[in-house]
N, C-alpha and C. Protein backbone atom coordinates (compact mmCIF):
# COMPACT_ATOMS: atom_id res chain seq x y z
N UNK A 1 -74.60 -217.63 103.73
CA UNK A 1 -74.04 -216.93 104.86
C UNK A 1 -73.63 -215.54 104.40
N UNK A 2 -74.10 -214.68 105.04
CA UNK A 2 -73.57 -213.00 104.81
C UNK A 2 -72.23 -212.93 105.20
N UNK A 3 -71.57 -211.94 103.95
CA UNK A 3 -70.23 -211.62 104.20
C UNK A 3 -69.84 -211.07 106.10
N UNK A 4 -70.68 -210.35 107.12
CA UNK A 4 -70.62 -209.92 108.19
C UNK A 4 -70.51 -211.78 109.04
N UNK A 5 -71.51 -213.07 108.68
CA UNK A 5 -71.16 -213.71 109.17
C UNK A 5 -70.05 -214.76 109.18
N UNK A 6 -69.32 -214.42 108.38
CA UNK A 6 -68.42 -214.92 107.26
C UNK A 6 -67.33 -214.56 108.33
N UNK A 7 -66.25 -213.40 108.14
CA UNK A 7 -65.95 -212.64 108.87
C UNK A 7 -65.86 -213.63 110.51
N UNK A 8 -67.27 -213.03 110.84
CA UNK A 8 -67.20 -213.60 112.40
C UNK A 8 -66.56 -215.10 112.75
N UNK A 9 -66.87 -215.74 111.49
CA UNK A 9 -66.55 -217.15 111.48
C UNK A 9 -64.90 -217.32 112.06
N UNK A 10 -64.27 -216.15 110.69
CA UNK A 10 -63.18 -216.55 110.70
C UNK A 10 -62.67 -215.87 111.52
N UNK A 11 -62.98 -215.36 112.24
CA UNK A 11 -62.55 -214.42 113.70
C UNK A 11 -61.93 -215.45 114.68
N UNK A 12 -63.59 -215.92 114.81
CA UNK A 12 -63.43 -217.15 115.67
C UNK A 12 -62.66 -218.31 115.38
N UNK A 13 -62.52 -218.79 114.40
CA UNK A 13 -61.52 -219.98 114.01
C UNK A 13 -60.58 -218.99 113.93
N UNK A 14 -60.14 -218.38 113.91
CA UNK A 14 -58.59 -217.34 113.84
C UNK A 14 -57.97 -217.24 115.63
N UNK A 15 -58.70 -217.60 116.47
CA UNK A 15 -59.28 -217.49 117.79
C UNK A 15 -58.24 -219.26 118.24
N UNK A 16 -59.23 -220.28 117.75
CA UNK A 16 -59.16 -221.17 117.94
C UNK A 16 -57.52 -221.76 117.40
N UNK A 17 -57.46 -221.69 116.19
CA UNK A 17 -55.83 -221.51 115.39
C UNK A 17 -55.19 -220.86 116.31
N UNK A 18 -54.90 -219.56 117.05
CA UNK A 18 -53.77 -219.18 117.79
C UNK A 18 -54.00 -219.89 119.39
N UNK A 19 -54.96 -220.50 119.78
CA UNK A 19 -54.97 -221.60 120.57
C UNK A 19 -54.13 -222.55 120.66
N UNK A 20 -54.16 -223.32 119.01
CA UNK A 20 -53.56 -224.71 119.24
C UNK A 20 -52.04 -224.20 118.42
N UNK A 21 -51.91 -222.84 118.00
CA UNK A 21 -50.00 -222.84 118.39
C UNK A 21 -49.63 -222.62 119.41
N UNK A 22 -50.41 -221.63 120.41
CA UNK A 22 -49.48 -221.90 121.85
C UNK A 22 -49.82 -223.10 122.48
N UNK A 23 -50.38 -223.83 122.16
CA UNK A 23 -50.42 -225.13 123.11
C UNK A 23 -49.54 -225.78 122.46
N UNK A 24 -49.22 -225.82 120.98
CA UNK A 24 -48.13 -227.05 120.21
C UNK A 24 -47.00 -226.61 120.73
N UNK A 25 -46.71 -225.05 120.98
CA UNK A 25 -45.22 -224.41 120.67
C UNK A 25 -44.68 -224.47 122.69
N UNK A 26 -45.95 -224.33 123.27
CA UNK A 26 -45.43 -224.79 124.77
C UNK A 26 -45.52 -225.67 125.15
N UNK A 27 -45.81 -226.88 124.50
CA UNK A 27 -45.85 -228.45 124.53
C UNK A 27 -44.72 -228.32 124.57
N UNK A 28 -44.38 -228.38 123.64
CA UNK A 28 -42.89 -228.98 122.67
C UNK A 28 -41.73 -228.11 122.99
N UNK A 29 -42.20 -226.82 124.28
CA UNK A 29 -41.05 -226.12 124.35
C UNK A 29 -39.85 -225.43 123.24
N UNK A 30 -40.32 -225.58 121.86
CA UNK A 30 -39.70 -224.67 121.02
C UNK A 30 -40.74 -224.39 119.81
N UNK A 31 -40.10 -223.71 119.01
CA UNK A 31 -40.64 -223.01 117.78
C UNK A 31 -40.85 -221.54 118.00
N UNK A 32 -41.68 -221.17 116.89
CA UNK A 32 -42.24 -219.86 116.66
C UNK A 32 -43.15 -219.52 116.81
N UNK A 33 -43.85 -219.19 118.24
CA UNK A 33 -45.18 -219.04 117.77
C UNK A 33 -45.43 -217.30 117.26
N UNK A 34 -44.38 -216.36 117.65
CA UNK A 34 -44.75 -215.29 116.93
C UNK A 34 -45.04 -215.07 115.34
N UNK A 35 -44.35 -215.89 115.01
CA UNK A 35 -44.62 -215.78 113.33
C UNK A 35 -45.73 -216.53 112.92
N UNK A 36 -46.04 -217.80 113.78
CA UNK A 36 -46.92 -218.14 113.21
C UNK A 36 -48.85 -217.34 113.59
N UNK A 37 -48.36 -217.20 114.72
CA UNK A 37 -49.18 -215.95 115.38
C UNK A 37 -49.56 -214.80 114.07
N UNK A 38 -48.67 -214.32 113.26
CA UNK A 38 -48.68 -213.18 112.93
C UNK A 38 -49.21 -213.37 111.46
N UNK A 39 -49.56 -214.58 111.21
CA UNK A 39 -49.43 -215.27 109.41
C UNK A 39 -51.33 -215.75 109.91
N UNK A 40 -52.21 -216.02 111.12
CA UNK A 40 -53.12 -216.39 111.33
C UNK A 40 -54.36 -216.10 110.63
N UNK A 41 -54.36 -214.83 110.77
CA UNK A 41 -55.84 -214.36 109.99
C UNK A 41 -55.44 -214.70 108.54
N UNK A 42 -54.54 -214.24 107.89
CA UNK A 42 -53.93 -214.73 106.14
C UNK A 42 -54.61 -216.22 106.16
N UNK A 43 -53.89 -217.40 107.16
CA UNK A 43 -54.58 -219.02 107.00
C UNK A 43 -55.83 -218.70 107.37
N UNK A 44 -56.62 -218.05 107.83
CA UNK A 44 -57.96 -218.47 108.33
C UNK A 44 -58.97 -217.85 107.31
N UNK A 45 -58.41 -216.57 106.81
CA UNK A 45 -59.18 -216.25 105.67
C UNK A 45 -58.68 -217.21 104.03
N UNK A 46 -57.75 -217.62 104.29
CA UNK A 46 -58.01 -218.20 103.06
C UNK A 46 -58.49 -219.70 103.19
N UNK A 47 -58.61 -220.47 104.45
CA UNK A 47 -58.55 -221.55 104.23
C UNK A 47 -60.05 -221.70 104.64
N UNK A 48 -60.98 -220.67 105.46
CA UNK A 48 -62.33 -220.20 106.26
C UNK A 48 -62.75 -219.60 105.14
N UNK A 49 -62.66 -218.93 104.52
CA UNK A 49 -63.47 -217.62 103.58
C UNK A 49 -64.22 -218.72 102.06
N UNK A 50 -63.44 -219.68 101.94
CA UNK A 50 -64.27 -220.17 100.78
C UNK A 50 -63.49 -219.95 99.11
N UNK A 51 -61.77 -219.91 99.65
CA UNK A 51 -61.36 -219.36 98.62
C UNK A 51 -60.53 -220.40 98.18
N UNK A 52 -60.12 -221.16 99.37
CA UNK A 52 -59.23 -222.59 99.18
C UNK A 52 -59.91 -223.52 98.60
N UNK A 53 -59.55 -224.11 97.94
CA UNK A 53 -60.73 -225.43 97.43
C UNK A 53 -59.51 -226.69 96.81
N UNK A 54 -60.41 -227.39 98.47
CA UNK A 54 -59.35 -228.82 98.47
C UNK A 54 -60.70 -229.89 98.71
N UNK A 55 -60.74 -231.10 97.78
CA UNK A 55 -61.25 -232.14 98.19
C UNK A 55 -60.60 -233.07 99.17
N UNK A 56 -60.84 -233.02 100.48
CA UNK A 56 -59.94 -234.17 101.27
C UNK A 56 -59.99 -235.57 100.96
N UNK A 57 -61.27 -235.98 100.09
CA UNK A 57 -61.52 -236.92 100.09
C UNK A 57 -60.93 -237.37 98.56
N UNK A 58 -60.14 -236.47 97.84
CA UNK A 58 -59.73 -236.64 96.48
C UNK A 58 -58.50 -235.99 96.52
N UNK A 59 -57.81 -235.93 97.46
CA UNK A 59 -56.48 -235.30 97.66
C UNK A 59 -55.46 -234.99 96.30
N UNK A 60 -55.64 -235.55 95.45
CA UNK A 60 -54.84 -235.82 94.04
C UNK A 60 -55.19 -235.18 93.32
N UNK A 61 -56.70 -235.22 93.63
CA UNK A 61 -57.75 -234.00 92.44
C UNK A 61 -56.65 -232.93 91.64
N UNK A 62 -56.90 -233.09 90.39
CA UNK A 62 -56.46 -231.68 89.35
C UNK A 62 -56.74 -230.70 89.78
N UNK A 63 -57.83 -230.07 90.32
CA UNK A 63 -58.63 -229.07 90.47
C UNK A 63 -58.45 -228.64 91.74
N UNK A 64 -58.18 -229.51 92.69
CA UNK A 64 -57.61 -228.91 94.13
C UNK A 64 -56.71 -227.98 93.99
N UNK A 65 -56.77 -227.00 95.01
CA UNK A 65 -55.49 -225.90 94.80
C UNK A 65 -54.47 -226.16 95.30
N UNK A 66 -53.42 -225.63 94.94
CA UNK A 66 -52.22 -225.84 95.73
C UNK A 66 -51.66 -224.67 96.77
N UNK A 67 -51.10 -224.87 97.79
CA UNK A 67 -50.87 -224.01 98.61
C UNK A 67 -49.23 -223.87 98.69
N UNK A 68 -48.41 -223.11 98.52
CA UNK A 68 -46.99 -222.36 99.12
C UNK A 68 -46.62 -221.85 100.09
N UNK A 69 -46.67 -222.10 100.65
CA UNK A 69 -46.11 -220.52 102.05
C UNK A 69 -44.89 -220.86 102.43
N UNK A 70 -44.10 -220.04 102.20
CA UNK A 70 -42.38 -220.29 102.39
C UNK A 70 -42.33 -219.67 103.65
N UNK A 71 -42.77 -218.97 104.49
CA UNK A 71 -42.81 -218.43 106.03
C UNK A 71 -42.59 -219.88 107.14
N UNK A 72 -41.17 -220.51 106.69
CA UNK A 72 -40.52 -221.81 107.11
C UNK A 72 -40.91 -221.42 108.93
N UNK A 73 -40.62 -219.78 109.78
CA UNK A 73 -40.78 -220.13 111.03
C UNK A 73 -42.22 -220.28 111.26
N UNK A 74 -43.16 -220.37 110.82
CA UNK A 74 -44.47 -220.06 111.14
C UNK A 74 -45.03 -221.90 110.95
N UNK A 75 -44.13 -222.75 111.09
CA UNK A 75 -44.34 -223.94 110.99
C UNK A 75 -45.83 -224.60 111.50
N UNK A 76 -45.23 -223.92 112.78
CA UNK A 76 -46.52 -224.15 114.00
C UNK A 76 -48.09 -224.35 113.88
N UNK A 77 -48.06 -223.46 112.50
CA UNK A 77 -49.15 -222.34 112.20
C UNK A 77 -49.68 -224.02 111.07
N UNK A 78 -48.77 -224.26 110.81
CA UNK A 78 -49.18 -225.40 109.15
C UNK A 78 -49.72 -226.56 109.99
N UNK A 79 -50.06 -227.01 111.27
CA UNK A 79 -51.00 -228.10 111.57
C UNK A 79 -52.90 -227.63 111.80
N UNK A 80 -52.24 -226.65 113.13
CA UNK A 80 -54.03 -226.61 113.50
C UNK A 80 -54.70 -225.85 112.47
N UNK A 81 -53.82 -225.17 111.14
CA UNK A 81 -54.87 -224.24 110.30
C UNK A 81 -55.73 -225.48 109.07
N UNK A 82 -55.11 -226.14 108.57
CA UNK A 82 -55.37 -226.95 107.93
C UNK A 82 -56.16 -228.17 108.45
N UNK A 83 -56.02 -228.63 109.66
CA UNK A 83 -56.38 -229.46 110.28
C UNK A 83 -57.60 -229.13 111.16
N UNK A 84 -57.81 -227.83 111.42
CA UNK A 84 -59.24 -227.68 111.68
C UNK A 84 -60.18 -227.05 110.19
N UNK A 85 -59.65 -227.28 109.30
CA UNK A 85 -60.25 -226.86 108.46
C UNK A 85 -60.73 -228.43 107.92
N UNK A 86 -60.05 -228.69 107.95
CA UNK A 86 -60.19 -230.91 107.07
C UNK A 86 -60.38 -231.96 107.69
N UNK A 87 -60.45 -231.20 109.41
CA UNK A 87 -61.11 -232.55 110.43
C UNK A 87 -60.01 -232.93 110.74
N UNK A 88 -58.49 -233.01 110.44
CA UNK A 88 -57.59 -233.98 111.05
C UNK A 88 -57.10 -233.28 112.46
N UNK A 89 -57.77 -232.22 113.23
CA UNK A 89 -56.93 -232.06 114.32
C UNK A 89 -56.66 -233.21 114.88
N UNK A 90 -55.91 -233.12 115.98
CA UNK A 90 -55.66 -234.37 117.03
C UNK A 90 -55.17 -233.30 118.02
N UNK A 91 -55.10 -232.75 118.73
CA UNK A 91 -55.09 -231.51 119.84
C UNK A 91 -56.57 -231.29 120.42
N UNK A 92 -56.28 -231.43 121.51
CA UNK A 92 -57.95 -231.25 122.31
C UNK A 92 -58.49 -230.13 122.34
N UNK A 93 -59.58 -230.08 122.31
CA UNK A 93 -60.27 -228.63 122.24
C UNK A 93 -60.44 -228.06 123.28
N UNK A 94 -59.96 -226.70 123.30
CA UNK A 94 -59.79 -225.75 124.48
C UNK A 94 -60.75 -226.14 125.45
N UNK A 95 -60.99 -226.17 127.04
CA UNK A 95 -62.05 -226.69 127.59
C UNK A 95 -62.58 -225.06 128.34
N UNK A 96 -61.77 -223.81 127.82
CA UNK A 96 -62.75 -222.75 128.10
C UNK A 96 -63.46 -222.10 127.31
N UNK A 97 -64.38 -221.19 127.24
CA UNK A 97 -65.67 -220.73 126.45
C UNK A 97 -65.12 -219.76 125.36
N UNK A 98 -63.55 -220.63 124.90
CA UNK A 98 -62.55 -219.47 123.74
C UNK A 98 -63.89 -219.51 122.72
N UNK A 99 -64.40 -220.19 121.68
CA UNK A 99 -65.28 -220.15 120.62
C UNK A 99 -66.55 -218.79 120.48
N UNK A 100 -67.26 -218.54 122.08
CA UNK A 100 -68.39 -217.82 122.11
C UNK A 100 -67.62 -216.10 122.82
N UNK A 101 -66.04 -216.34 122.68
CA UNK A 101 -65.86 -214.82 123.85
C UNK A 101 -65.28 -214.01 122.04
């Protein structure tokens, strides 16, 4: 994949991620979604770009990386980024044409 389609990728999953915080954060009627809003492209390029390297299927792995982010209000932000990256969403997928606009 070319760095230009690379990019687009994570545009679009950067797209999809600020989707499922305003749907978690107006579900649930609280949190942050500005911060986590504002921390988005940072999770999508690192967890989209090919720089994170986690076996889901070896979770324990030595070699898996470890991740930090102390940005405690951006909570919001720590389900759908990881979870559309590793398959565990559980949030329905937008039913408008967010992916192709």
């Amino acid at each position: 994949m070319s760095s230009e389609e690379t990019v687009a990728k994570i545009k679009k999953l950067a797209t999809l991620i600020r989707y499922y915080i305003l749907v978690s954060t107006t579900g649930a009627g609280s949190g942050h979604p500005t911060s986590s809003l504002s921390a988005t492209e940072l999770m999508a390029g690192l967890l989209f770009g090919e720089i994170f390297r986690f076996d889901v299927d070896h979770p324990e792995h030595p070699n898996n990386d470890r991740l930090i982010f102390s940005k405690g209000h951006a909570s919001p932000l720590f389900s759908p980024a990881p979870s559309t990256r590793f398959g565990w969403l559980s949030i329905p997928m937008p039913t408008s044409n967010l992916m192709n606009s």
